[in-house]
PDB file of N, CA and C in Angstrom:
ATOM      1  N   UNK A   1     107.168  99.290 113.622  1.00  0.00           N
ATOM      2  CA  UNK A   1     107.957  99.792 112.519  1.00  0.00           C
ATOM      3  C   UNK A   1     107.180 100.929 111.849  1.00  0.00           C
ATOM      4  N   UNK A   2     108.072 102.096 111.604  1.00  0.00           N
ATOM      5  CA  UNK A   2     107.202 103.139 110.900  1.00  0.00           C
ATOM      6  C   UNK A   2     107.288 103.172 109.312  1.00  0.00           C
ATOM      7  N   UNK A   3     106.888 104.066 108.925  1.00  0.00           N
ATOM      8  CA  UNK A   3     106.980 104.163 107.346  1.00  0.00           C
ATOM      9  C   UNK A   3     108.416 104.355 107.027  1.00  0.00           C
ATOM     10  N   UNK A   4     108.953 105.257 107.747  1.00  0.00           N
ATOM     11  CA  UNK A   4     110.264 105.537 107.370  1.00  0.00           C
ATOM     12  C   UNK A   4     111.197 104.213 107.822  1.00  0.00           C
ATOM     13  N   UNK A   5     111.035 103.692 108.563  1.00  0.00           N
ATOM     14  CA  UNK A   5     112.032 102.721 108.998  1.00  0.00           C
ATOM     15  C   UNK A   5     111.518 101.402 107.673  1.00  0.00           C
ATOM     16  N   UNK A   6     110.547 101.414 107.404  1.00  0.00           N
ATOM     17  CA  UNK A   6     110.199 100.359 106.103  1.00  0.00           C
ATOM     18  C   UNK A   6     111.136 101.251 104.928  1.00  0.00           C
ATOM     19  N   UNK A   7     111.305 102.176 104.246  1.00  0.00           N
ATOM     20  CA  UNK A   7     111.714 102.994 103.164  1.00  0.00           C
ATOM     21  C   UNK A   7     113.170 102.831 103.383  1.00  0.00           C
ATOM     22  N   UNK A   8     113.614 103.265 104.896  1.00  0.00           N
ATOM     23  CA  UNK A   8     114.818 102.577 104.608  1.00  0.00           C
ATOM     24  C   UNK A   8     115.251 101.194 104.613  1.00  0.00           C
ATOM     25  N   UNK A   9     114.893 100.363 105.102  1.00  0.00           N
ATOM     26  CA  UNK A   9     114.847  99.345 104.736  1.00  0.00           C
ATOM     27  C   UNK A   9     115.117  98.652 103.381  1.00  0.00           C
ATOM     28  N   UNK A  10     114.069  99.101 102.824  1.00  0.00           N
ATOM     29  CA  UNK A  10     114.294  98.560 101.504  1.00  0.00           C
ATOM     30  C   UNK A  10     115.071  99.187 100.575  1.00  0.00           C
ATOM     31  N   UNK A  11     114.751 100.602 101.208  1.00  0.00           N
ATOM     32  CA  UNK A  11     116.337 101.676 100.165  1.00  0.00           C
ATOM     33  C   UNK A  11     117.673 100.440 100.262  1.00  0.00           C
ATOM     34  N   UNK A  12     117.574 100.056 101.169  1.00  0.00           N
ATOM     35  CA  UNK A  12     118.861  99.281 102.158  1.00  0.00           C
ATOM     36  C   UNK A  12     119.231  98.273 101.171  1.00  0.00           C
ATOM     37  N   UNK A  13     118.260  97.458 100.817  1.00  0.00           N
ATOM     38  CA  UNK A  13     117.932  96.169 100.256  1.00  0.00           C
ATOM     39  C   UNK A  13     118.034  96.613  98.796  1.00  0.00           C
ATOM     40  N   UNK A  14     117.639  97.221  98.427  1.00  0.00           N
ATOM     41  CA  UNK A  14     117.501  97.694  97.086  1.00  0.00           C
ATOM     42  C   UNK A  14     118.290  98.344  96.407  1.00  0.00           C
ATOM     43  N   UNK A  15     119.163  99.411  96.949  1.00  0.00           N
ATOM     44  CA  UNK A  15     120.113 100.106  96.405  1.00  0.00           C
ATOM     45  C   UNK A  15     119.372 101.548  95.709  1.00  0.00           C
ATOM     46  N   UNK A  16     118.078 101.495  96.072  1.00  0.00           N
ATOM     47  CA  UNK A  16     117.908 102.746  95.540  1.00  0.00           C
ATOM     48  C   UNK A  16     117.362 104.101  96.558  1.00  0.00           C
ATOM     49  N   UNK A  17     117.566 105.184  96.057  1.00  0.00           N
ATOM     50  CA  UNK A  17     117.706 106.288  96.541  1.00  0.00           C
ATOM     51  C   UNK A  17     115.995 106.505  97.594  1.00  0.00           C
ATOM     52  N   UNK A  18     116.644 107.005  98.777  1.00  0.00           N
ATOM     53  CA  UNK A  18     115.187 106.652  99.740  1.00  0.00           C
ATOM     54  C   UNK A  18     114.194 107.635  99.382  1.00  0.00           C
ATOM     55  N   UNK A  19     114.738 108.545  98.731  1.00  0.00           N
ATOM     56  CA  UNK A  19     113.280 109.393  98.319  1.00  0.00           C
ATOM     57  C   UNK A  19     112.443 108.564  97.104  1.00  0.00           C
ATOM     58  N   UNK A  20     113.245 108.075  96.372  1.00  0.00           N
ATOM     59  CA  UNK A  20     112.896 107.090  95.183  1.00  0.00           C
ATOM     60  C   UNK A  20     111.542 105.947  96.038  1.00  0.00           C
ATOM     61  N   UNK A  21     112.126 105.391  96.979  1.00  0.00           N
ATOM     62  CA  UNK A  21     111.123 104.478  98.022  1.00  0.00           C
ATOM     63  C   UNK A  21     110.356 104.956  98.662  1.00  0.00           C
ATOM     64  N   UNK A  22     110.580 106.147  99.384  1.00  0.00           N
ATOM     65  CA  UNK A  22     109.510 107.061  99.668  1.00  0.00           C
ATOM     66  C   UNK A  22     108.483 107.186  98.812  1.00  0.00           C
ATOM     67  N   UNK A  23     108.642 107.508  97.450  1.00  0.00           N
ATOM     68  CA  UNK A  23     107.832 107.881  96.870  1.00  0.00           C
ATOM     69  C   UNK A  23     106.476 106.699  96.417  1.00  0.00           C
ATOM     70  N   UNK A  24     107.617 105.595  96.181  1.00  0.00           N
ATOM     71  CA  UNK A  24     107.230 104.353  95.515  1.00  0.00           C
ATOM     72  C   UNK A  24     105.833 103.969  96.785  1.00  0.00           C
ATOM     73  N   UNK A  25     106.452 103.760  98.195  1.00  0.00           N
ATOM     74  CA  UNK A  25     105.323 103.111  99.042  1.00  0.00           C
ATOM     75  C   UNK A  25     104.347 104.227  98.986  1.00  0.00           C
ATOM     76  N   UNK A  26     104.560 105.564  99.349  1.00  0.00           N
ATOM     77  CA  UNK A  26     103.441 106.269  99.285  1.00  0.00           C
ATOM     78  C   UNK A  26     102.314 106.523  98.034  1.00  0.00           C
ATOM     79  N   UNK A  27     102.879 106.279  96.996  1.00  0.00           N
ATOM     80  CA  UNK A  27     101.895 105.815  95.942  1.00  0.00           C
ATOM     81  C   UNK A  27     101.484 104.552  96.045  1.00  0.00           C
ATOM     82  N   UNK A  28     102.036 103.557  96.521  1.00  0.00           N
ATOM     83  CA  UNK A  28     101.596 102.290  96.870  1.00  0.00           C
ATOM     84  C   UNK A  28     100.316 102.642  97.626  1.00  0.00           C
ATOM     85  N   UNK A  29     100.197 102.934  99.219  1.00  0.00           N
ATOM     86  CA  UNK A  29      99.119 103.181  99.748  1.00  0.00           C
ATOM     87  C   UNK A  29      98.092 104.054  99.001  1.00  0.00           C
ATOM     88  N   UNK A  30      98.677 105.026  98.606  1.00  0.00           N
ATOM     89  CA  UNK A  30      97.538 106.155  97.726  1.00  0.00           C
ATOM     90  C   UNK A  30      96.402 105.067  96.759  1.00  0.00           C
ATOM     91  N   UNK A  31      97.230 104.170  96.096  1.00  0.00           N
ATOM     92  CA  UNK A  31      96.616 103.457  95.281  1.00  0.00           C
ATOM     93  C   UNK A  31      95.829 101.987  95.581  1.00  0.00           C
ATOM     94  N   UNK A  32      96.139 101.651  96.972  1.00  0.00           N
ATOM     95  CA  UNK A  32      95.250 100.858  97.931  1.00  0.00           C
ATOM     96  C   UNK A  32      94.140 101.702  98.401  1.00  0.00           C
ATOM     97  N   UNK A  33      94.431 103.026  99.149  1.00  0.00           N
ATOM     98  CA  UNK A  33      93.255 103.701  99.224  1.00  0.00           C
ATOM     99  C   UNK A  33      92.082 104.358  98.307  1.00  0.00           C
ATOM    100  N   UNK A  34      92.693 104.423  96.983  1.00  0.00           N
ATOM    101  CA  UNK A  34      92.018 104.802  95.801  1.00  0.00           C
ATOM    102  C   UNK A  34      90.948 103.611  95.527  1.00  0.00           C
ATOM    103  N   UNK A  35      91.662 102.232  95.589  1.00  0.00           N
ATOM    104  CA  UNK A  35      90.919 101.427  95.094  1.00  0.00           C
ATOM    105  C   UNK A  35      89.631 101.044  95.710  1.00  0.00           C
ATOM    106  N   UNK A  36      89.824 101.015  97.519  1.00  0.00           N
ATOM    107  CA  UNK A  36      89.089 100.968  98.262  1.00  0.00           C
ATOM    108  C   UNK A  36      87.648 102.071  98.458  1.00  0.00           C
ATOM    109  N   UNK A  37      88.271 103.314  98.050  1.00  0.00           N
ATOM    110  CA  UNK A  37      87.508 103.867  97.695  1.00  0.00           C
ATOM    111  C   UNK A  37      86.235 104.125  96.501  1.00  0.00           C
ATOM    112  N   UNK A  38      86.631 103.660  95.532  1.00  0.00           N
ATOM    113  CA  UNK A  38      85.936 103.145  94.474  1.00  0.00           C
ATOM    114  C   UNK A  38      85.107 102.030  94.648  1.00  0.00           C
ATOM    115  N   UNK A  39      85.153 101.562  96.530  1.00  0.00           N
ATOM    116  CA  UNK A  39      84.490  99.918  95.727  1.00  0.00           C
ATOM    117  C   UNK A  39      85.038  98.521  96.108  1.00  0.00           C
ATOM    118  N   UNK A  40      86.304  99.105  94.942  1.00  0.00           N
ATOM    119  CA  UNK A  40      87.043  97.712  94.759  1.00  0.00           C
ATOM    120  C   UNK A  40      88.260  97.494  96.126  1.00  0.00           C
ATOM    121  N   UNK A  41      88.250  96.260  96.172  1.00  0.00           N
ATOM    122  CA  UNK A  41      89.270  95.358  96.973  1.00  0.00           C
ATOM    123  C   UNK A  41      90.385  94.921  96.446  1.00  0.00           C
ATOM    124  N   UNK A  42      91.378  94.894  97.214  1.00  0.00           N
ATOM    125  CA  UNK A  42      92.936  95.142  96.292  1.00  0.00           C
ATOM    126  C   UNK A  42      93.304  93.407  97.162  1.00  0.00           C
ATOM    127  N   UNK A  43      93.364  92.614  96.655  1.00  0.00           N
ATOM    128  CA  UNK A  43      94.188  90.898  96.848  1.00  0.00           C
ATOM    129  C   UNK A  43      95.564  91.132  96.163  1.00  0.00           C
ATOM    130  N   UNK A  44      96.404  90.744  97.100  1.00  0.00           N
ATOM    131  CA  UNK A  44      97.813  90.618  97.279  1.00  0.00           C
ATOM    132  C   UNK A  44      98.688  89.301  97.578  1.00  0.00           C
ATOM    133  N   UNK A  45      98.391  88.445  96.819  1.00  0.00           N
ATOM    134  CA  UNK A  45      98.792  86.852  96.840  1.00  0.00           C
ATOM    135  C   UNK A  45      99.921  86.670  97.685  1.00  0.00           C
ATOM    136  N   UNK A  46      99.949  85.642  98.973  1.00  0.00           N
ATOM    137  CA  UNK A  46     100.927  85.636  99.595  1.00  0.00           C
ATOM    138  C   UNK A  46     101.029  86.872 100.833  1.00  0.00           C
ATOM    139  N   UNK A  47     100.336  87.595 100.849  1.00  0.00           N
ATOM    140  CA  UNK A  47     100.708  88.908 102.045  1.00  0.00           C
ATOM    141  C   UNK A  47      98.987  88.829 102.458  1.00  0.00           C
ATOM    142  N   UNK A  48      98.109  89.080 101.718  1.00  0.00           N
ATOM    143  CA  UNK A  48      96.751  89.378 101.986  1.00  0.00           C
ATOM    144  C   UNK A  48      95.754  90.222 101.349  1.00  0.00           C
ATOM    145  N   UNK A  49      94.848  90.590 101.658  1.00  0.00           N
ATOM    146  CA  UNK A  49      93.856  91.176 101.000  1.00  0.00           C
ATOM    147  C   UNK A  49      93.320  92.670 102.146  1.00  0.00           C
ATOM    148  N   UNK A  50      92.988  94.162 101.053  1.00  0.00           N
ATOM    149  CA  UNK A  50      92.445  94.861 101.903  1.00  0.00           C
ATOM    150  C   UNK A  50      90.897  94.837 101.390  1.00  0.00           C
ATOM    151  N   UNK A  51      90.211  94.955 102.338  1.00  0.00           N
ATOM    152  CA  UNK A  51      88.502  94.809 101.754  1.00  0.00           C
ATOM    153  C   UNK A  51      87.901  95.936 102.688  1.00  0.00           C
ATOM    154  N   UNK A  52      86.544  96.052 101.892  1.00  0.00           N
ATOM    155  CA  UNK A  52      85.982  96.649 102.634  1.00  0.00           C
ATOM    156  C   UNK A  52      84.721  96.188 103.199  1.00  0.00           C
ATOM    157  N   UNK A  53      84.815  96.151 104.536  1.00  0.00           N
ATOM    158  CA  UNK A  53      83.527  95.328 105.402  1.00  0.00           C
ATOM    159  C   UNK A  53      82.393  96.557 105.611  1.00  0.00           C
ATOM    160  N   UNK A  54      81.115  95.766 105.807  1.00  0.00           N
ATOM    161  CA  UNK A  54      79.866  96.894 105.711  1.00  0.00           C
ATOM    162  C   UNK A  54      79.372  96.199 107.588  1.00  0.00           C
ATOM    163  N   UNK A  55      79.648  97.499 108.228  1.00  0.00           N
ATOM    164  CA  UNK A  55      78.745  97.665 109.470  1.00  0.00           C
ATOM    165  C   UNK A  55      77.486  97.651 109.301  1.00  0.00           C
ATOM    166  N   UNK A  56      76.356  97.098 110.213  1.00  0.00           N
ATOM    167  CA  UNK A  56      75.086  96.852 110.069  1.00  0.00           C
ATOM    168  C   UNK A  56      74.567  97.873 111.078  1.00  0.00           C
ATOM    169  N   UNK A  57      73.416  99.112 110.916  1.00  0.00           N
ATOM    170  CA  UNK A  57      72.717  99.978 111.375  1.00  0.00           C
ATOM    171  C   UNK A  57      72.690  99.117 113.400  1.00  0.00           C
ATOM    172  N   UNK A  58      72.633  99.717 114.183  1.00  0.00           N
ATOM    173  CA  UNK A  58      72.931  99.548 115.325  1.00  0.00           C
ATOM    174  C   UNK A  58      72.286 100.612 115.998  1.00  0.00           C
ATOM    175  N   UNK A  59      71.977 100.423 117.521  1.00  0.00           N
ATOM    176  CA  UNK A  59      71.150 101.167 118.667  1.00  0.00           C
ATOM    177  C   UNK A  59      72.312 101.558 119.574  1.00  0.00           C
ATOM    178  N   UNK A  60      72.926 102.386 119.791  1.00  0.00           N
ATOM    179  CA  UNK A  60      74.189 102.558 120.890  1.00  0.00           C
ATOM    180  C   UNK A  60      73.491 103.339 122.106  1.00  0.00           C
ATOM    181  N   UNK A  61      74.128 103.775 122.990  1.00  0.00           N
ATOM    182  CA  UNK A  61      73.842 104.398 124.299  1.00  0.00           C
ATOM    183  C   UNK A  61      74.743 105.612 124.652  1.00  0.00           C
ATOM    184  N   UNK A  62      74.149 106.707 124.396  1.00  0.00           N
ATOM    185  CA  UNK A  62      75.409 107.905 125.380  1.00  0.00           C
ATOM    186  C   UNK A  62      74.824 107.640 126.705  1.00  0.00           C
ATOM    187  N   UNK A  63      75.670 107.081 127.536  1.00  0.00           N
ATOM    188  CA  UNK A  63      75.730 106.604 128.681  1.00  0.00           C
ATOM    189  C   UNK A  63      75.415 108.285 129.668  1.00  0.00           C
ATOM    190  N   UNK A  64      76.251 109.417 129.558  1.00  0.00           N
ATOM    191  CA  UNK A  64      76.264 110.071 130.471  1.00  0.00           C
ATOM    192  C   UNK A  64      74.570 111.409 130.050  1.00  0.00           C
ATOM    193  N   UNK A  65      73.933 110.835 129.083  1.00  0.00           N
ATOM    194  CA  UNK A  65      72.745 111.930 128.754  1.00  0.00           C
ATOM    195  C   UNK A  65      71.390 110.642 129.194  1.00  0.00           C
ATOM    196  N   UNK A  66      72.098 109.015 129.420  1.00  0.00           N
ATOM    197  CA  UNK A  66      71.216 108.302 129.318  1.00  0.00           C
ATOM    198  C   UNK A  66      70.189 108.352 128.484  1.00  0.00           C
ATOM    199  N   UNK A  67      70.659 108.158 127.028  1.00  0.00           N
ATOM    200  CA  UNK A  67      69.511 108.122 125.521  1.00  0.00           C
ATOM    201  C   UNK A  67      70.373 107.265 124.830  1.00  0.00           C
ATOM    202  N   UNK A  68      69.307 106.931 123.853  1.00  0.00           N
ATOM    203  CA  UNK A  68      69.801 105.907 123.074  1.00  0.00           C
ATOM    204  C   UNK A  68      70.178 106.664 121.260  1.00  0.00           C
ATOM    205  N   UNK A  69      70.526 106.253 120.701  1.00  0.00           N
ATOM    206  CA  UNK A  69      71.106 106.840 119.591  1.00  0.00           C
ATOM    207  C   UNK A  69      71.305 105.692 118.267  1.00  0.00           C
ATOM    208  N   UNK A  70      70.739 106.559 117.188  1.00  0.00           N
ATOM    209  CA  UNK A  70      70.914 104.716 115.765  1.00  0.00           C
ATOM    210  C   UNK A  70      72.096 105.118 115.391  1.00  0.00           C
ATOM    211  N   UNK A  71      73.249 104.247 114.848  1.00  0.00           N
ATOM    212  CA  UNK A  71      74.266 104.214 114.538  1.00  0.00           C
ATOM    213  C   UNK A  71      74.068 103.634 113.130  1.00  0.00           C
ATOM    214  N   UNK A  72      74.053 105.033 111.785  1.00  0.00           N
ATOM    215  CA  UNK A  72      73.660 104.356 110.489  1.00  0.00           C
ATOM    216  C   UNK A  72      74.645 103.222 109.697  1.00  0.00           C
ATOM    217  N   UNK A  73      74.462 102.169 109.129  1.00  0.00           N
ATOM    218  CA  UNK A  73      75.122 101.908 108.125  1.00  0.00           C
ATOM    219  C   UNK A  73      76.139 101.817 107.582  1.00  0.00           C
ATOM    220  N   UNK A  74      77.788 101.825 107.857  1.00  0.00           N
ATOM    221  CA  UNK A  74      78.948 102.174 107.195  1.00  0.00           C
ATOM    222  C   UNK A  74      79.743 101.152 106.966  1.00  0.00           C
ATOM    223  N   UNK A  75      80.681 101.585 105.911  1.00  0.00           N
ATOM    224  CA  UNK A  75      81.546 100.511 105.284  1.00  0.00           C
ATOM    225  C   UNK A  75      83.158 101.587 106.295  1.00  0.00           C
ATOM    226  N   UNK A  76      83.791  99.827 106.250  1.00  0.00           N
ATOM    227  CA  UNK A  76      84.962 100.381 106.861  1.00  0.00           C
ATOM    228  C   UNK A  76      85.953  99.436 105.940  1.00  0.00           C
ATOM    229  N   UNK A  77      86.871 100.094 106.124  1.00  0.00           N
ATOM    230  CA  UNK A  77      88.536  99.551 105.384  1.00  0.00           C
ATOM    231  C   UNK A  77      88.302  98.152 106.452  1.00  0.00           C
ATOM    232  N   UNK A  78      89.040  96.735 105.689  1.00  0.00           N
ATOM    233  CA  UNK A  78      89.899  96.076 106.926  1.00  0.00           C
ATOM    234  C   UNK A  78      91.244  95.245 106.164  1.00  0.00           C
ATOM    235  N   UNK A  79      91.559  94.885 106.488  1.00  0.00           N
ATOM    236  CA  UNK A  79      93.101  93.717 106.349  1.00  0.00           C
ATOM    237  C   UNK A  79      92.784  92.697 106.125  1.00  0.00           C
ATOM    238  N   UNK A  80      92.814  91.546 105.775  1.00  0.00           N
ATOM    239  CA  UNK A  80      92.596  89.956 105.710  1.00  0.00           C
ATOM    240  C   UNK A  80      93.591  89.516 105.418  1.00  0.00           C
ATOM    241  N   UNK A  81      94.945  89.201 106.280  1.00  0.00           N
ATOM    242  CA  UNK A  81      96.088  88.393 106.145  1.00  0.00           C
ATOM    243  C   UNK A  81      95.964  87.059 104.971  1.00  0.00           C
ATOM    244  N   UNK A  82      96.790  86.780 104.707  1.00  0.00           N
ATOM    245  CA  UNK A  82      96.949  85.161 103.912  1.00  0.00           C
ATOM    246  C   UNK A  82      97.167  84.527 104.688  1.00  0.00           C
ATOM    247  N   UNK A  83      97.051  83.009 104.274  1.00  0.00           N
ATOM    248  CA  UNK A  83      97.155  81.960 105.075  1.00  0.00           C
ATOM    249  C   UNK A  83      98.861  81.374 105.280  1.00  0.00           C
ATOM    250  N   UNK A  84      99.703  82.162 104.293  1.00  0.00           N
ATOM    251  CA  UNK A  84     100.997  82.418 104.357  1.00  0.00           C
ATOM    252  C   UNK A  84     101.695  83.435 105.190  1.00  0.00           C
ATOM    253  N   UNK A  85     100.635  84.448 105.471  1.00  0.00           N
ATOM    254  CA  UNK A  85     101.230  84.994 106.466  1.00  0.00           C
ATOM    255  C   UNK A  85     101.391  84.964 108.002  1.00  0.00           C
ATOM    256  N   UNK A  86      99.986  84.830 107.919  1.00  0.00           N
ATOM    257  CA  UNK A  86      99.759  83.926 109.435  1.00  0.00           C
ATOM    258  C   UNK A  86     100.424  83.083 109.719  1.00  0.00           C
ATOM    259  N   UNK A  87     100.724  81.816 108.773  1.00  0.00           N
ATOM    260  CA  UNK A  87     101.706  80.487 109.562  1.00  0.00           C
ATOM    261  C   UNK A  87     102.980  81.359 109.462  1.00  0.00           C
ATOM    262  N   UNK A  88     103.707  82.123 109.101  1.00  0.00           N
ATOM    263  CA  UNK A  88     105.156  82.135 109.077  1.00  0.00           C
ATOM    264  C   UNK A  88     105.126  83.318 110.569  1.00  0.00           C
ATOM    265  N   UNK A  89     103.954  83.779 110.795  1.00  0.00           N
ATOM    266  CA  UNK A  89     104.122  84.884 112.485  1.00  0.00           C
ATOM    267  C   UNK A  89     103.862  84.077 113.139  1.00  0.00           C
ATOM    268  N   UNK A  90     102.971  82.990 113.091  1.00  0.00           N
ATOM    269  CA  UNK A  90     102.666  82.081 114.089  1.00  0.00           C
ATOM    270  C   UNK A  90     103.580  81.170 114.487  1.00  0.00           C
ATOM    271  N   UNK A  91     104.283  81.052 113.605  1.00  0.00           N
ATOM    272  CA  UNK A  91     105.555  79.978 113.608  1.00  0.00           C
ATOM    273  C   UNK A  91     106.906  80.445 113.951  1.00  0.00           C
ATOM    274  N   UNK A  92     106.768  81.828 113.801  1.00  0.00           N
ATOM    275  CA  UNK A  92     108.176  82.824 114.151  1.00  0.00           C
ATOM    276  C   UNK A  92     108.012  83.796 115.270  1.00  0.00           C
ATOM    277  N   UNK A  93     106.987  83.875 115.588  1.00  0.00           N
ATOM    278  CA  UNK A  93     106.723  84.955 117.128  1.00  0.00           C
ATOM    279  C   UNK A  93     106.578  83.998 118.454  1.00  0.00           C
ATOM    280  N   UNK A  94     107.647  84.644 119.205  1.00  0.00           N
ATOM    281  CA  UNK A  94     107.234  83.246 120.648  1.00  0.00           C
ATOM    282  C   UNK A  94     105.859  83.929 121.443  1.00  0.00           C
ATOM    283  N   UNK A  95     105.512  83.474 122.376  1.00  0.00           N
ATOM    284  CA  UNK A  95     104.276  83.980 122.652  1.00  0.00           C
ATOM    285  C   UNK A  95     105.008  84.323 124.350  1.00  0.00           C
ATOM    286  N   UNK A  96     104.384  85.470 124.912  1.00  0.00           N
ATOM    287  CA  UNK A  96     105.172  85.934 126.030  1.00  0.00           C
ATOM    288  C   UNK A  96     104.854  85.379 126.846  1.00  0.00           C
TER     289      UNK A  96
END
């Protein structure tokens, strides 16, 4: 599902004008990414949590110069579903 197919969607559901929803989710994310950026972690009761996880300094390999290389330090965005969300996909997706 893309962004636009979510906007209409809920334009759908909602009755309001899709640029109106457009606007609404894309400040939505702006303001998940703002927060994340600052630091802070945005918890969403019932859907999940976005956090930010810290990678630990690492030794990698460019395989085709055969050398080794340190991989510093970084924080990355991630997702952490609820425990509400998980049982209702787990319980509603057949498995192929």
């Amino acid at each position: 599902m893309t962004k636009a197919e979510i906007v209409s969607k809920i334009s759908d559901k909602s009755g309001l004008d899709k640029n109106e929803v457009q606007l609404i989710v894309e400040n939505f994310m702006d303001e998940v990414i703002n927060s994340l950026k600052d630091g802070q972690n945005v918890y969403l009761r019932g859907f999940g949590s976005f956090i930010i996880k810290t990678r630990a300094e690492k030794t990698g390999r460019n395989i085709s110069k055969n050398t080794t290389l340190k991989i510093p330090a970084h924080n990355i965005p991630a997702f952490k579903p609820a425990k509400v969300f998980v049982d209702t996909v787990k319980d509603n997706v057949k498995v192929n």
